[in-house]
C-alpha atoms as a PDB file:
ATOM      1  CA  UNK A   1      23.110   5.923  49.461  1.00  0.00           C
ATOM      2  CA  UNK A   2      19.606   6.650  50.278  1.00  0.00           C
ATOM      3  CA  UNK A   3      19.321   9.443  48.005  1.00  0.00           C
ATOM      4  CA  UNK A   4      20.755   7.360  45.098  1.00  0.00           C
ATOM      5  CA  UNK A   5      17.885   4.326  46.078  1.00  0.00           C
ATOM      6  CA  UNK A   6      15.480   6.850  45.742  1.00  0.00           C
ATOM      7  CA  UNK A   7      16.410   8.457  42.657  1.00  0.00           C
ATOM      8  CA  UNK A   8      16.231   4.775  41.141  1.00  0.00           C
ATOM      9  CA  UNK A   9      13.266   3.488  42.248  1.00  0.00           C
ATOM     10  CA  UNK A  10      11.436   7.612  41.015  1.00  0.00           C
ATOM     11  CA  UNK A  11      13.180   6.706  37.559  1.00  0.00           C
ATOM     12  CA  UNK A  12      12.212   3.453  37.437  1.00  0.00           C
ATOM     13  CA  UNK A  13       8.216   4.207  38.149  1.00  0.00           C
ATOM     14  CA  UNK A  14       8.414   7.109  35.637  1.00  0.00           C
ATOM     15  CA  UNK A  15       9.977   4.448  32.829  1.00  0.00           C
ATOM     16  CA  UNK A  16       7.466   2.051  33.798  1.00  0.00           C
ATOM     17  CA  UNK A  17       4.741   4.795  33.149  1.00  0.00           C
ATOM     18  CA  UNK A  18       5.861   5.970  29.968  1.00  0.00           C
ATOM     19  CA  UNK A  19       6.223   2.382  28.855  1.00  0.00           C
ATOM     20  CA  UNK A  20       2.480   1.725  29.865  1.00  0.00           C
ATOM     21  CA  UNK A  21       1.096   4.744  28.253  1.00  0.00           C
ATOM     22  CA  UNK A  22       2.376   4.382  24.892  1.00  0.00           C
ATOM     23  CA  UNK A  23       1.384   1.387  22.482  1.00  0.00           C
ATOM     24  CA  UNK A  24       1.704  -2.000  22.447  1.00  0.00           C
ATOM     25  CA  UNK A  25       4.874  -2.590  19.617  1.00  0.00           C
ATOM     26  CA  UNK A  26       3.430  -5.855  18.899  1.00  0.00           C
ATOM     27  CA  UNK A  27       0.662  -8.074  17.938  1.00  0.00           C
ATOM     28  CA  UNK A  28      -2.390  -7.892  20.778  1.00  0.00           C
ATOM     29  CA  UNK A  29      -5.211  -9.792  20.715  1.00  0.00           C
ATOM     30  CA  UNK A  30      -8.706  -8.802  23.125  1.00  0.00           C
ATOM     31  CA  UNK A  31     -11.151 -11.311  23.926  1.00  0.00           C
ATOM     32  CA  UNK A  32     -13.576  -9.264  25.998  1.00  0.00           C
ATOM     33  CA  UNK A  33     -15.477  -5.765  26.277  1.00  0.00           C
ATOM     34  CA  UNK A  34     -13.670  -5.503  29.978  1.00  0.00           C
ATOM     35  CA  UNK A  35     -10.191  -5.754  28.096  1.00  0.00           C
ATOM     36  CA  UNK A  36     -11.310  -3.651  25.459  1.00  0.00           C
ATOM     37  CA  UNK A  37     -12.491  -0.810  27.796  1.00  0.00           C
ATOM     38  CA  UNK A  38      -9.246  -1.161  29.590  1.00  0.00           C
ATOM     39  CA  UNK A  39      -7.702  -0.099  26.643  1.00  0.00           C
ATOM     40  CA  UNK A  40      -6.929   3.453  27.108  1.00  0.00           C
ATOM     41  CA  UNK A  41      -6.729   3.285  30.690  1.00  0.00           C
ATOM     42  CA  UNK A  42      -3.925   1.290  30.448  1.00  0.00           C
ATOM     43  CA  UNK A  43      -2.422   3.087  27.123  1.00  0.00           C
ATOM     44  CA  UNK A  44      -3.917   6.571  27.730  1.00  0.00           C
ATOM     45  CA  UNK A  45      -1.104   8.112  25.380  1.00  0.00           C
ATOM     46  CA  UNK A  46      -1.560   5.750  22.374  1.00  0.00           C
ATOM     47  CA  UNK A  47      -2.664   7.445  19.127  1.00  0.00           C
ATOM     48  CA  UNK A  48      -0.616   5.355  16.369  1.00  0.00           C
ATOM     49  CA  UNK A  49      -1.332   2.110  16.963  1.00  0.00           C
ATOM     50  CA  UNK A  50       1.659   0.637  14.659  1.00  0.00           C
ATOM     51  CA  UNK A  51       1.054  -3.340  14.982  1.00  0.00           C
ATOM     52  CA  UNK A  52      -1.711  -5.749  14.789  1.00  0.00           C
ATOM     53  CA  UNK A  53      -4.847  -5.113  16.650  1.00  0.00           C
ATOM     54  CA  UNK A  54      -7.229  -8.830  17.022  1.00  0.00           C
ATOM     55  CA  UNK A  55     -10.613  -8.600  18.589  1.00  0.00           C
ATOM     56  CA  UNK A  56     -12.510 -11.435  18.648  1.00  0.00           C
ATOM     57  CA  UNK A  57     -15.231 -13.165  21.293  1.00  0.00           C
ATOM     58  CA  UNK A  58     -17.221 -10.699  23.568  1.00  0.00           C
ATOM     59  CA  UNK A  59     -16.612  -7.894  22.522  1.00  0.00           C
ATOM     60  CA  UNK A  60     -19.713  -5.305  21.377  1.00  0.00           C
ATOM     61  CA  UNK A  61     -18.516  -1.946  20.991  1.00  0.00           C
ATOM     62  CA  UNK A  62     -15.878  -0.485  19.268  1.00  0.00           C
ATOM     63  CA  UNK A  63     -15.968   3.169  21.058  1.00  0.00           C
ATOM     64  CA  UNK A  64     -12.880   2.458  23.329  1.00  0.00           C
ATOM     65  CA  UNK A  65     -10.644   2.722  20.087  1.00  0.00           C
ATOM     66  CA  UNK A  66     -12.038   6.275  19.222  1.00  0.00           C
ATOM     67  CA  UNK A  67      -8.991   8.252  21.017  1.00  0.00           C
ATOM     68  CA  UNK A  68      -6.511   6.827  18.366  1.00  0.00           C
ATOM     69  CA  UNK A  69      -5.473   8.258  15.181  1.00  0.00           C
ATOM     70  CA  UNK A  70      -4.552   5.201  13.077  1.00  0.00           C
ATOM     71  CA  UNK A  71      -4.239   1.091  13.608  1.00  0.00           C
ATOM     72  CA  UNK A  72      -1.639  -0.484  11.338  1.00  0.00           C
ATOM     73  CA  UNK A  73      -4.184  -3.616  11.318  1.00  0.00           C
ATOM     74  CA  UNK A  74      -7.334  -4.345  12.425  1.00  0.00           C
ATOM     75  CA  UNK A  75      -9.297  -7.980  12.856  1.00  0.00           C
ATOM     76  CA  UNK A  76     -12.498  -8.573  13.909  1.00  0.00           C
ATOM     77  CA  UNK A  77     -13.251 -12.351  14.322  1.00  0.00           C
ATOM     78  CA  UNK A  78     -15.802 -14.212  15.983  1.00  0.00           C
ATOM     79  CA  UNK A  79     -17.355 -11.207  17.702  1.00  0.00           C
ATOM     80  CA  UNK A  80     -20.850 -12.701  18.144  1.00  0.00           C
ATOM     81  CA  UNK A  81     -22.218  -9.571  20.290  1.00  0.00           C
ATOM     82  CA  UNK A  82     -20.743  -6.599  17.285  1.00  0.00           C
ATOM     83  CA  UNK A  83     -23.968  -5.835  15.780  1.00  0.00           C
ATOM     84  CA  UNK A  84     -22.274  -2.262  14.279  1.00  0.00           C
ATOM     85  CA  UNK A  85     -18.610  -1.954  13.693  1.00  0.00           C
ATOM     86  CA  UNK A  86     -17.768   1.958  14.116  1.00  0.00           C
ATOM     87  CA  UNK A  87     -15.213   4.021  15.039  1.00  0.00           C
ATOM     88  CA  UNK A  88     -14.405   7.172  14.764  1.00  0.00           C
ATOM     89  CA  UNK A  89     -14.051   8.317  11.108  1.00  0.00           C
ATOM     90  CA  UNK A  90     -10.896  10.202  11.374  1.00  0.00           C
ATOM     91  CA  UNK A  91      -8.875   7.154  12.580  1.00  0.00           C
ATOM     92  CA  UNK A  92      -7.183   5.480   9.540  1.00  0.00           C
ATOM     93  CA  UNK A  93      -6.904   1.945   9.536  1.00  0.00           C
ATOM     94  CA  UNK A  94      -3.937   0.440   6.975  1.00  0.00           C
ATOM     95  CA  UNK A  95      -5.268  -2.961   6.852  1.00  0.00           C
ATOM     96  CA  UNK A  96      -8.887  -4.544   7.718  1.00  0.00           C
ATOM     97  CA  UNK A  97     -10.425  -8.377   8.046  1.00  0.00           C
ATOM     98  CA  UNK A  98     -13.581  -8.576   9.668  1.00  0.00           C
ATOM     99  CA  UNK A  99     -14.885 -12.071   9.521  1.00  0.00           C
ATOM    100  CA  UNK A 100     -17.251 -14.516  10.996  1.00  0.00           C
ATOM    101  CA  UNK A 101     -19.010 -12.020  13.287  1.00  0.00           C
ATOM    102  CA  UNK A 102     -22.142 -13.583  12.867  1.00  0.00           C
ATOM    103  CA  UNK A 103     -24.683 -10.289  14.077  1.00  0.00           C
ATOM    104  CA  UNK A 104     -22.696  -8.191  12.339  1.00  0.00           C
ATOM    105  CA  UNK A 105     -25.463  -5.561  10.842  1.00  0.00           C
ATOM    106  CA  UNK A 106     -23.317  -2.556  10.065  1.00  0.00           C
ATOM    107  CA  UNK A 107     -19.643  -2.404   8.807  1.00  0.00           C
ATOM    108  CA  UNK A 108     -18.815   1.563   8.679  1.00  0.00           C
ATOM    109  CA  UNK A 109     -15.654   0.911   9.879  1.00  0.00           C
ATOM    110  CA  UNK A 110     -14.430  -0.054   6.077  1.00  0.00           C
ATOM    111  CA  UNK A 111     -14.786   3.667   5.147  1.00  0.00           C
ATOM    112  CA  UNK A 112     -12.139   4.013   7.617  1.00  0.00           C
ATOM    113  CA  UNK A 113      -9.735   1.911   5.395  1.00  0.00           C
ATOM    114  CA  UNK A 114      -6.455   4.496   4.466  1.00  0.00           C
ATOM    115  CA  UNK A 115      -6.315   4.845   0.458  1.00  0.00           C
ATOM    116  CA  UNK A 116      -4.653   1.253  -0.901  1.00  0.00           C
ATOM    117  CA  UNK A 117      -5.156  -0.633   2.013  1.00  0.00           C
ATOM    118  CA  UNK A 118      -5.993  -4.309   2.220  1.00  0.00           C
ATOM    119  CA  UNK A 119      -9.470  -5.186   3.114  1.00  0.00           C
ATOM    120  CA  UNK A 120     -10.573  -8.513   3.814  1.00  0.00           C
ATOM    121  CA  UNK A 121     -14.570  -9.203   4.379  1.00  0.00           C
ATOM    122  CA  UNK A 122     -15.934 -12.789   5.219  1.00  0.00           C
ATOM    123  CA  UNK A 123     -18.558 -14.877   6.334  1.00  0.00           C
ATOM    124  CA  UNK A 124     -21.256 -11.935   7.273  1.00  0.00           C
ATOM    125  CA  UNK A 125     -24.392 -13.535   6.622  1.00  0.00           C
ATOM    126  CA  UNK A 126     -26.694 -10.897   8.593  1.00  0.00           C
ATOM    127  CA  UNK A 127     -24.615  -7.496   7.181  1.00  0.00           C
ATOM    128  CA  UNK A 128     -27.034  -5.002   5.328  1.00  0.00           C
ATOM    129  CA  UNK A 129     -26.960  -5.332   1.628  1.00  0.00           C
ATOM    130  CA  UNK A 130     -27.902  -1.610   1.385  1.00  0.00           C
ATOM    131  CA  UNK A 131     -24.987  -0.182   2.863  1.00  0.00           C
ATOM    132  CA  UNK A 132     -22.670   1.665   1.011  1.00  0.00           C
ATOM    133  CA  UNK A 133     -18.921   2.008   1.448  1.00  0.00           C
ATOM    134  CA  UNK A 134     -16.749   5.340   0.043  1.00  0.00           C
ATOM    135  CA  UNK A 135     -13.543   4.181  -0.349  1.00  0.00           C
ATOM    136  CA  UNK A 136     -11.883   5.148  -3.565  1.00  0.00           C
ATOM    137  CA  UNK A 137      -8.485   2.689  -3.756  1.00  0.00           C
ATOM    138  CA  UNK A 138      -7.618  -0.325  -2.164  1.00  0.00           C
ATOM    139  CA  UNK A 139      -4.724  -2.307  -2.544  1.00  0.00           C
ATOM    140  CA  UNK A 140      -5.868  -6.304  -1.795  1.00  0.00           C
ATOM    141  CA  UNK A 141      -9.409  -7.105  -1.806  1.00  0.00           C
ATOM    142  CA  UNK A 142     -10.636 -10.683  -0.579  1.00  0.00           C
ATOM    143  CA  UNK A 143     -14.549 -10.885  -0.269  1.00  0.00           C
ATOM    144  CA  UNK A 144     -15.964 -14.264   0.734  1.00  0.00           C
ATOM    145  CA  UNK A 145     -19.437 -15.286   1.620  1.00  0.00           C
ATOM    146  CA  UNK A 146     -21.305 -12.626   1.580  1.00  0.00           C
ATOM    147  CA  UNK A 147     -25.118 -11.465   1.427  1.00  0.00           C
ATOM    148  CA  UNK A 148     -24.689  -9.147  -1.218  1.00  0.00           C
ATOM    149  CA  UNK A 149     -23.546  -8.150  -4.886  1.00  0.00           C
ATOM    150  CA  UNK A 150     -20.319  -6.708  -3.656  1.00  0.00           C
ATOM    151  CA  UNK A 151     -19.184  -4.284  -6.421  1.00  0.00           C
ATOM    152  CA  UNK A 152     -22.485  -2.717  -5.906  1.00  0.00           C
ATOM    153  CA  UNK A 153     -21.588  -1.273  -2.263  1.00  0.00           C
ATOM    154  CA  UNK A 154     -18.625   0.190  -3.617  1.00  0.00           C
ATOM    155  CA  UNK A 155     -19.608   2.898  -6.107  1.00  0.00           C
ATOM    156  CA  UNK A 156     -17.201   5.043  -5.474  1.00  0.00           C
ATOM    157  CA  UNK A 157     -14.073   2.659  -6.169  1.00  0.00           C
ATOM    158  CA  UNK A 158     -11.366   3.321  -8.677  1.00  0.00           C
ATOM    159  CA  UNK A 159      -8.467   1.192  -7.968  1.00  0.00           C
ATOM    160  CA  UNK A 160      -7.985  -2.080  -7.094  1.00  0.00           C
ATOM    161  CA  UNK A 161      -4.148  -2.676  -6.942  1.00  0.00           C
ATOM    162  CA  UNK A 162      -3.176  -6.007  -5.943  1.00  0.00           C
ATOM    163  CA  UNK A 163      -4.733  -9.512  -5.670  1.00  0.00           C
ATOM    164  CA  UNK A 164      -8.858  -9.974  -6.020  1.00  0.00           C
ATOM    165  CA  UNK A 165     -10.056 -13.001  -3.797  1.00  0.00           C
ATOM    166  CA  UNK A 166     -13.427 -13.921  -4.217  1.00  0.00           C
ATOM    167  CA  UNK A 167     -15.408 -16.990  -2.973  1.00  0.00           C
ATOM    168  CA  UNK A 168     -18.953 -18.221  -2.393  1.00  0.00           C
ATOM    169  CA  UNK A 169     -20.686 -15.081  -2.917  1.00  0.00           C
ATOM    170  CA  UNK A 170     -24.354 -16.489  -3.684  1.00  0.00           C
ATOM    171  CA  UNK A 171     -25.294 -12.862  -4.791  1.00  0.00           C
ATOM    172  CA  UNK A 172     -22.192 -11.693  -6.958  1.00  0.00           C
ATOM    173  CA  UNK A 173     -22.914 -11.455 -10.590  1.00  0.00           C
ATOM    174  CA  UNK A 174     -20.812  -8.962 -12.121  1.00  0.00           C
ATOM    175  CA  UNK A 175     -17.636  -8.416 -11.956  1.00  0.00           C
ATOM    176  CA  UNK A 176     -17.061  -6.456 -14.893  1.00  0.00           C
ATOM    177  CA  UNK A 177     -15.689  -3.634 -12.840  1.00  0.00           C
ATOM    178  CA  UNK A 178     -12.251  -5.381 -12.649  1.00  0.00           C
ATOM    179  CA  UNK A 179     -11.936  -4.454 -16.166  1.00  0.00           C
ATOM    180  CA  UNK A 180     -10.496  -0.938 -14.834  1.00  0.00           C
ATOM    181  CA  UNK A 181      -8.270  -2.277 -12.305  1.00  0.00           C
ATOM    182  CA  UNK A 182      -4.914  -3.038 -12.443  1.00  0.00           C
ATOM    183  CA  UNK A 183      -5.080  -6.292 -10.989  1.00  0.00           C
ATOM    184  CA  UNK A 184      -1.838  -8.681 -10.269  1.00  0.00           C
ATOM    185  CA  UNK A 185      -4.233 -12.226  -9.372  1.00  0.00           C
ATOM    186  CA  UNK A 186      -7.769 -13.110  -9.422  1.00  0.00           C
ATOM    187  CA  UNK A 187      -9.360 -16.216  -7.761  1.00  0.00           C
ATOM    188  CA  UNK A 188     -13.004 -16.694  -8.247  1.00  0.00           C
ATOM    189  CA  UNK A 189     -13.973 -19.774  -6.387  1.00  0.00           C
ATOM    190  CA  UNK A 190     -17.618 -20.935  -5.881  1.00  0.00           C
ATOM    191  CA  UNK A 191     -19.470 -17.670  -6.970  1.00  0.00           C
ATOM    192  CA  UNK A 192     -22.388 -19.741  -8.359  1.00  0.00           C
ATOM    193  CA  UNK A 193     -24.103 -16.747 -10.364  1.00  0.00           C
ATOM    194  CA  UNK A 194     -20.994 -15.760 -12.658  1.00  0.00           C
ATOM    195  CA  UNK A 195     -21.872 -18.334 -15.296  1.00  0.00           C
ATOM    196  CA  UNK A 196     -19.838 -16.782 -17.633  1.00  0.00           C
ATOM    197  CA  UNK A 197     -16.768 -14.333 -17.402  1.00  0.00           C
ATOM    198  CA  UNK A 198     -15.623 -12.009 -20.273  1.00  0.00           C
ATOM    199  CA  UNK A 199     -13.803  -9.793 -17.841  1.00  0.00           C
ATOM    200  CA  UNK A 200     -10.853  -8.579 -20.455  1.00  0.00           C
ATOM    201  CA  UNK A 201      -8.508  -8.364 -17.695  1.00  0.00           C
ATOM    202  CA  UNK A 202      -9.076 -12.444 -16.583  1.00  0.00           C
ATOM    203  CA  UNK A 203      -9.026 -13.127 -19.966  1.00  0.00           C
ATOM    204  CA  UNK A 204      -5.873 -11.060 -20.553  1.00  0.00           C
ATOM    205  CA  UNK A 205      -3.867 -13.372 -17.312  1.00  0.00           C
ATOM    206  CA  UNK A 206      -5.590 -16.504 -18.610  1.00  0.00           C
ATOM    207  CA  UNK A 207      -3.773 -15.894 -22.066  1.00  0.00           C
ATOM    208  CA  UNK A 208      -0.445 -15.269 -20.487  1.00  0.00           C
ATOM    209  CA  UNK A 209      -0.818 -18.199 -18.540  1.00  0.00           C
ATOM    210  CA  UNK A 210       1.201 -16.475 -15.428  1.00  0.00           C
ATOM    211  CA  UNK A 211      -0.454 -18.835 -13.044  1.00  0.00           C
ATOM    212  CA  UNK A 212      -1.752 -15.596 -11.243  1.00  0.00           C
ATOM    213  CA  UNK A 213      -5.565 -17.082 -12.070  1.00  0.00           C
ATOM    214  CA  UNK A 214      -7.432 -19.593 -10.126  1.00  0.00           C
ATOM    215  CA  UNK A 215     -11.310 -20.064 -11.303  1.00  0.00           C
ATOM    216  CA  UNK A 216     -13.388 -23.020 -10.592  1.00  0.00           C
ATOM    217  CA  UNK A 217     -17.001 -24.434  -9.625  1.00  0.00           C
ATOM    218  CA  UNK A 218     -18.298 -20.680 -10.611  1.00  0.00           C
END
């Protein structure tokens, strides 16, 4: 009887291991640099992050993440003390918001968006204007209040495959590079420097009348 006791409680500290070192399955959301840290000491066998990853509030440095190999999703909201988003560039991120981080200087972490993922950028008033991002295809693209001309960081793009979102960009004037795209829906909302669109492929959904186009107070 004793031996059997034993044998249960050995099997039942190894499951509760193997459980611990693998990943989260669901949605987890870190508030603090403590947490983050904790991350791989709690998960030290987690490579494929396959669920949503939140980080928001205190936390300043991304380097904890940089033993994985891909994050189904990534957020980054309200993380007042990120001043440079990195992680390692082999990890491959399928989906990425980063939004109202308000020191936010450098975003490398986009180039680490997988080819057709969705991106989502907002509200990153002190990001570098300079900086230039390498991905080739992404699938939906929302870009909202931003410092910058925002076709102009991405040189190197090719596709866009979904839905454009764009909104109060005080420095976007050109968006003639949606022309190549194979869009599904546009919304351009408050972009106060495109005065006039002859984008062929707005004009194209405006004529079809598919209800796939929002534009207003541009």
């Amino acid at each position: 009887m004793i031996r059997i006791l034993s044998i249960t409680i050995l099997l039942s500290i190894l499951f509760s291991n193997a459980c611990l070192s693998q990943c989260p399955s669901d949605f987890l959301t870190i508030s603090s640099q403590t947490e983050l840290d904790s991350f791989k000491v709690k998960y030290p066998d987690c490579t494929n992050f396959d669920a949503d990853l939140y980080l928001q509030f205190d936390v300043e440095s991304l380097a904890a993440l940089n033993e994985l190999e891909s994050i189904k999703s990534l957020t980054l909201r309200w993380c007042f003390g990120l001043e440079e988003a990195y992680i390692n560039d082999e990890i491959e991120i399928g989906a990425l918001s980063i939004f109202e981080c308000d020191n936010l200087v450098s975003a490398p972490i986009i180039n680490n968006l997988a080819s057709n993922g969705d991106l989502t950028l907002g509200n990153l008033p002190l990001i570098n204007p300079e900086d230039k991002y390498s991905l080739q295809a992404i699938n939906n693209f929302s870009a909202s209040i931003l410092p910058f001309d925002i076709f102009n960081n991405f040189e190197e793009l090719e596709e866009i495959n979904g839905s454009v979102y764009l909104s109060g960009n005080d420095q976007l004037t050109d968006i003639s590079v949606l022309d190549q795209f194979d869009i599904t829906s546009i919304t351009l909302v408050s972009n106060p420097l495109l005065n006039s669109c002859n984008i062929e492929t707005v004009c194209n959904m405006i004529e079809m009348n598919n209800g796939n186009v929002i534009i207003s107070n541009n």
